[in-house]
C-alpha atoms as a PDB file:
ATOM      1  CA  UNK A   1       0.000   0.000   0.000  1.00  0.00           C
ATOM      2  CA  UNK A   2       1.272   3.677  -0.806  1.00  0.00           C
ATOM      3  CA  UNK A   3      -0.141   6.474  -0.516  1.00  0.00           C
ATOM      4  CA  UNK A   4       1.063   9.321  -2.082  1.00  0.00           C
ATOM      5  CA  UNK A   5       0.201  13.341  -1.469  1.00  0.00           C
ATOM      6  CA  UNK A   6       0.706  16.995  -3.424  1.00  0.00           C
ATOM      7  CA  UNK A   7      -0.534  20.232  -3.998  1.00  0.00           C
ATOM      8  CA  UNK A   8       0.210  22.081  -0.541  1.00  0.00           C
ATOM      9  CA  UNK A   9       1.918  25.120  -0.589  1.00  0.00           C
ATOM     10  CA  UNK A  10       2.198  28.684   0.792  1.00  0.00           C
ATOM     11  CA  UNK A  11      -1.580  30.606   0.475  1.00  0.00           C
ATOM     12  CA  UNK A  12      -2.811  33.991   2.026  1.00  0.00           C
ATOM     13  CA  UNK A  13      -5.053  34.016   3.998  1.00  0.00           C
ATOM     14  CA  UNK A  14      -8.787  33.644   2.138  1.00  0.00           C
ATOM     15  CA  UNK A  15      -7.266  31.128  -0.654  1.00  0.00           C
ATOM     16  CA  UNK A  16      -7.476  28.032  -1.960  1.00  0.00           C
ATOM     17  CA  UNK A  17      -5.861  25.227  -2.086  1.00  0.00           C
ATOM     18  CA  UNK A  18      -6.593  21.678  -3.381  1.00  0.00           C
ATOM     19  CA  UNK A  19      -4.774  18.533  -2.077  1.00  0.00           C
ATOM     20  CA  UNK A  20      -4.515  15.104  -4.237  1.00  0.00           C
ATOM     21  CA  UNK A  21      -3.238  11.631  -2.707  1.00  0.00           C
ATOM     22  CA  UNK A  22      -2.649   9.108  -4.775  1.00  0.00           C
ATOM     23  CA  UNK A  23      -2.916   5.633  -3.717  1.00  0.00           C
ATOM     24  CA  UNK A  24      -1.481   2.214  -5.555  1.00  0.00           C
ATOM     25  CA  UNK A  25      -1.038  -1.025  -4.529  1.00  0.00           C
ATOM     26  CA  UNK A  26      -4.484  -2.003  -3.428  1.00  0.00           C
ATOM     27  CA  UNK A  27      -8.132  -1.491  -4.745  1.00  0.00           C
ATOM     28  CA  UNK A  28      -7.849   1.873  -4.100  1.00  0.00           C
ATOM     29  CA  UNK A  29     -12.016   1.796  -5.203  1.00  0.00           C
ATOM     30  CA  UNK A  30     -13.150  -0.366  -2.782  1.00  0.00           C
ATOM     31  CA  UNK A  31     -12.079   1.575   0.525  1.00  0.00           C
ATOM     32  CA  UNK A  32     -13.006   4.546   3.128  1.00  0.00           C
ATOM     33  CA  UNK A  33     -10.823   6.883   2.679  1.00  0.00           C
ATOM     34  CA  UNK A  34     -10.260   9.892   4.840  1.00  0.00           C
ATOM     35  CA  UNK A  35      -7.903  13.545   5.092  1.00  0.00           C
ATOM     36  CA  UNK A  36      -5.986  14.460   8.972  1.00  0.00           C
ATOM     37  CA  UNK A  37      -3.925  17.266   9.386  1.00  0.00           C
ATOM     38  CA  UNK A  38      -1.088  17.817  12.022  1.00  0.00           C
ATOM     39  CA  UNK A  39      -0.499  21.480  13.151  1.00  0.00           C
ATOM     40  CA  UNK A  40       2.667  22.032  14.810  1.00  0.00           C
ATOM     41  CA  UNK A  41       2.218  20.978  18.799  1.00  0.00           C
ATOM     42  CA  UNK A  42      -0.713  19.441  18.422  1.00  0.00           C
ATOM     43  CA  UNK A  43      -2.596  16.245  17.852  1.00  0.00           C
ATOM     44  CA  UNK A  44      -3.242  15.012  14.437  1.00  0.00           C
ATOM     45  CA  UNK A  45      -6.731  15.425  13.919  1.00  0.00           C
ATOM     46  CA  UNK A  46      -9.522  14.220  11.574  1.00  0.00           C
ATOM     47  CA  UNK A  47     -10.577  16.438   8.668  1.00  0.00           C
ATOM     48  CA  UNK A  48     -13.084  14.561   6.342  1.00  0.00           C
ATOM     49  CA  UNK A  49     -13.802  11.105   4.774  1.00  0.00           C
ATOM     50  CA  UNK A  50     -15.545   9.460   1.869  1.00  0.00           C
ATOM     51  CA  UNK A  51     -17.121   6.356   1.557  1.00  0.00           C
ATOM     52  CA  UNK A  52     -15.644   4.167  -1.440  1.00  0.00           C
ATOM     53  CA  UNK A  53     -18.876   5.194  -4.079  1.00  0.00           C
ATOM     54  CA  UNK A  54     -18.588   8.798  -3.108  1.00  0.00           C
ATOM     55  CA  UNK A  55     -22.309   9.020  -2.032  1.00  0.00           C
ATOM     56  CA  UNK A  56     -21.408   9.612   1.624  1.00  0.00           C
ATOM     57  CA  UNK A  57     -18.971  12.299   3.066  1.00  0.00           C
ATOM     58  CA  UNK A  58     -18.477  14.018   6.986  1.00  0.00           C
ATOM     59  CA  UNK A  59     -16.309  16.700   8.035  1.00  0.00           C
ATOM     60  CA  UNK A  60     -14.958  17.894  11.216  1.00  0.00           C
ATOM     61  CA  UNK A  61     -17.029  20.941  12.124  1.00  0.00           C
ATOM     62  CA  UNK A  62     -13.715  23.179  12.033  1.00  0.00           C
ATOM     63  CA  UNK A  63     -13.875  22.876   8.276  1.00  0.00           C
ATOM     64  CA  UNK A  64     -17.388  22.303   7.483  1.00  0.00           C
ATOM     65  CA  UNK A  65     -18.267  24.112   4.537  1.00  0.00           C
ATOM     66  CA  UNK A  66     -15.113  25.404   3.112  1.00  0.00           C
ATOM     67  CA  UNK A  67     -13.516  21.926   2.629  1.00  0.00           C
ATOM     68  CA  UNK A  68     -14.981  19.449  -0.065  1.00  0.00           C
ATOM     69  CA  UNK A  69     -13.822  15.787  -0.223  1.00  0.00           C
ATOM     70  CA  UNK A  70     -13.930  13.742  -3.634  1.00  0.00           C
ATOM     71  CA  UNK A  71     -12.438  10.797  -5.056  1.00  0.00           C
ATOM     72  CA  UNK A  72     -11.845   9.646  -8.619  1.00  0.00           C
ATOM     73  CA  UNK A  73     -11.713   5.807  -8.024  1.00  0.00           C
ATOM     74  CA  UNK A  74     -10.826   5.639 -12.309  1.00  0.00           C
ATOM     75  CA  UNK A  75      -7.425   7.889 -11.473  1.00  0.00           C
ATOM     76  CA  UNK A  76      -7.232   6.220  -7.970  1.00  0.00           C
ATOM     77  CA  UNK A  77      -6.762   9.513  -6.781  1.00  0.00           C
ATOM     78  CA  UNK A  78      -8.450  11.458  -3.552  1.00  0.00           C
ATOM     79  CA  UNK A  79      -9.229  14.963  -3.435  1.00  0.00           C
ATOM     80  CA  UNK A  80      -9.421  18.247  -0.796  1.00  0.00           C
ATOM     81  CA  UNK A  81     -10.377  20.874  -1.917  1.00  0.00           C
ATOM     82  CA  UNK A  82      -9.966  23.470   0.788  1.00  0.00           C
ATOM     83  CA  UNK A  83     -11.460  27.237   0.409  1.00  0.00           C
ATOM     84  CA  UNK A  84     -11.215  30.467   2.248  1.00  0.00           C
ATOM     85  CA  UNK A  85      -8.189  29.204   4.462  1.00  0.00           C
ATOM     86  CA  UNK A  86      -6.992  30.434   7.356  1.00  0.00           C
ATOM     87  CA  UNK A  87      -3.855  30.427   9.669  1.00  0.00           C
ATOM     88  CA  UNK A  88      -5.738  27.623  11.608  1.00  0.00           C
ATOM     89  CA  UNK A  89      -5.646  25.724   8.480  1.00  0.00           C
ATOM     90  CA  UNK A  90      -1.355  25.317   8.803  1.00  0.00           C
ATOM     91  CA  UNK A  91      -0.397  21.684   8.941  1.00  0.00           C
ATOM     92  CA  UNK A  92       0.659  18.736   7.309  1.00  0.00           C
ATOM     93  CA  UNK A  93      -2.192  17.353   5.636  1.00  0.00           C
ATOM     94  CA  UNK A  94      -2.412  13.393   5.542  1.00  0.00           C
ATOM     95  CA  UNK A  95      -4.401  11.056   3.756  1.00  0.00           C
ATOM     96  CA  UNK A  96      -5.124   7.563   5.201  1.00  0.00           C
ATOM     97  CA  UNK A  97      -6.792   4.113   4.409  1.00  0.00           C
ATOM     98  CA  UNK A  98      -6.907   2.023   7.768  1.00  0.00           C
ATOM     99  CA  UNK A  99      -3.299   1.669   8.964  1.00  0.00           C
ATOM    100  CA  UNK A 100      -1.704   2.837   6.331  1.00  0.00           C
ATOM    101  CA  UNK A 101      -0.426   7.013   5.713  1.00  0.00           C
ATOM    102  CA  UNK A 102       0.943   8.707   3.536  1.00  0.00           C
ATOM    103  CA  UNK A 103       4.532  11.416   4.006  1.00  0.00           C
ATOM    104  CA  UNK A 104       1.661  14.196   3.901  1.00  0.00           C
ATOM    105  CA  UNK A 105       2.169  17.915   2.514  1.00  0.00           C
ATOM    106  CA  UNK A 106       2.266  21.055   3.980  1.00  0.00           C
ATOM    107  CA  UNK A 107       0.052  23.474   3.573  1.00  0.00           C
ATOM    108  CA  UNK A 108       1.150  27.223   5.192  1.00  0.00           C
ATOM    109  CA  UNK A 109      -1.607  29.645   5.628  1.00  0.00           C
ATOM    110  CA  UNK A 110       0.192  33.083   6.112  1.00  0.00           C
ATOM    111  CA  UNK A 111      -0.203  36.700   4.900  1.00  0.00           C
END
């Protein structure tokens, strides 16, 4: 299993930012798959998830509505696409499938 994340970066405050992992070596179609971030001191802590047929999603409340999580299971890929971000948003940004995690990527929300 591998898991593999991009598209974090530097953003002002108010911007956008959207976050891809891609996964290989299982059946990347057929699992849960979910987004954590890790600010600096602090717990990492649950962001959003997405059932394997996309019908079903949840979000932590702290990014309810500004965050949208999507998968394309033909591209294996998993999506976040995170709007109006703020400094609160800083951290490394993780996807995950049961046990297994991915390096993450930073994202840095900063004027």
């Amino acid at each position: 299993v591998r898991l593999v994340e991009s598209g974090g970066g530097l953003v002002q405050p108010g911007g956008s930012l959207t976050l891809s992992c891609v996964g290989s070596g299982f059946a990347f179609s057929g699992y849960l798959m979910q987004w954590f971030r890790q600010a600096p001191g602090k717990e990492r802590e649950w962001v959003a998830s997405i059932i394997s047929t996309s019908t079903i999603s949840e979000y932590a409340d702290s990014v309810k509505g500004r965050f949208t999580i999507s998968r394309d299971n033909a591209k294996n890929t998993l999506y976040l696409q995170m709007n109006n971000l703020q400094p609160n948003d800083t951290a490394v940004y993780y996807c995950m499938r049961d046990s297994y995690w991915g390096q993450g990527t930073q994202v840095t929300v900063s004027s």
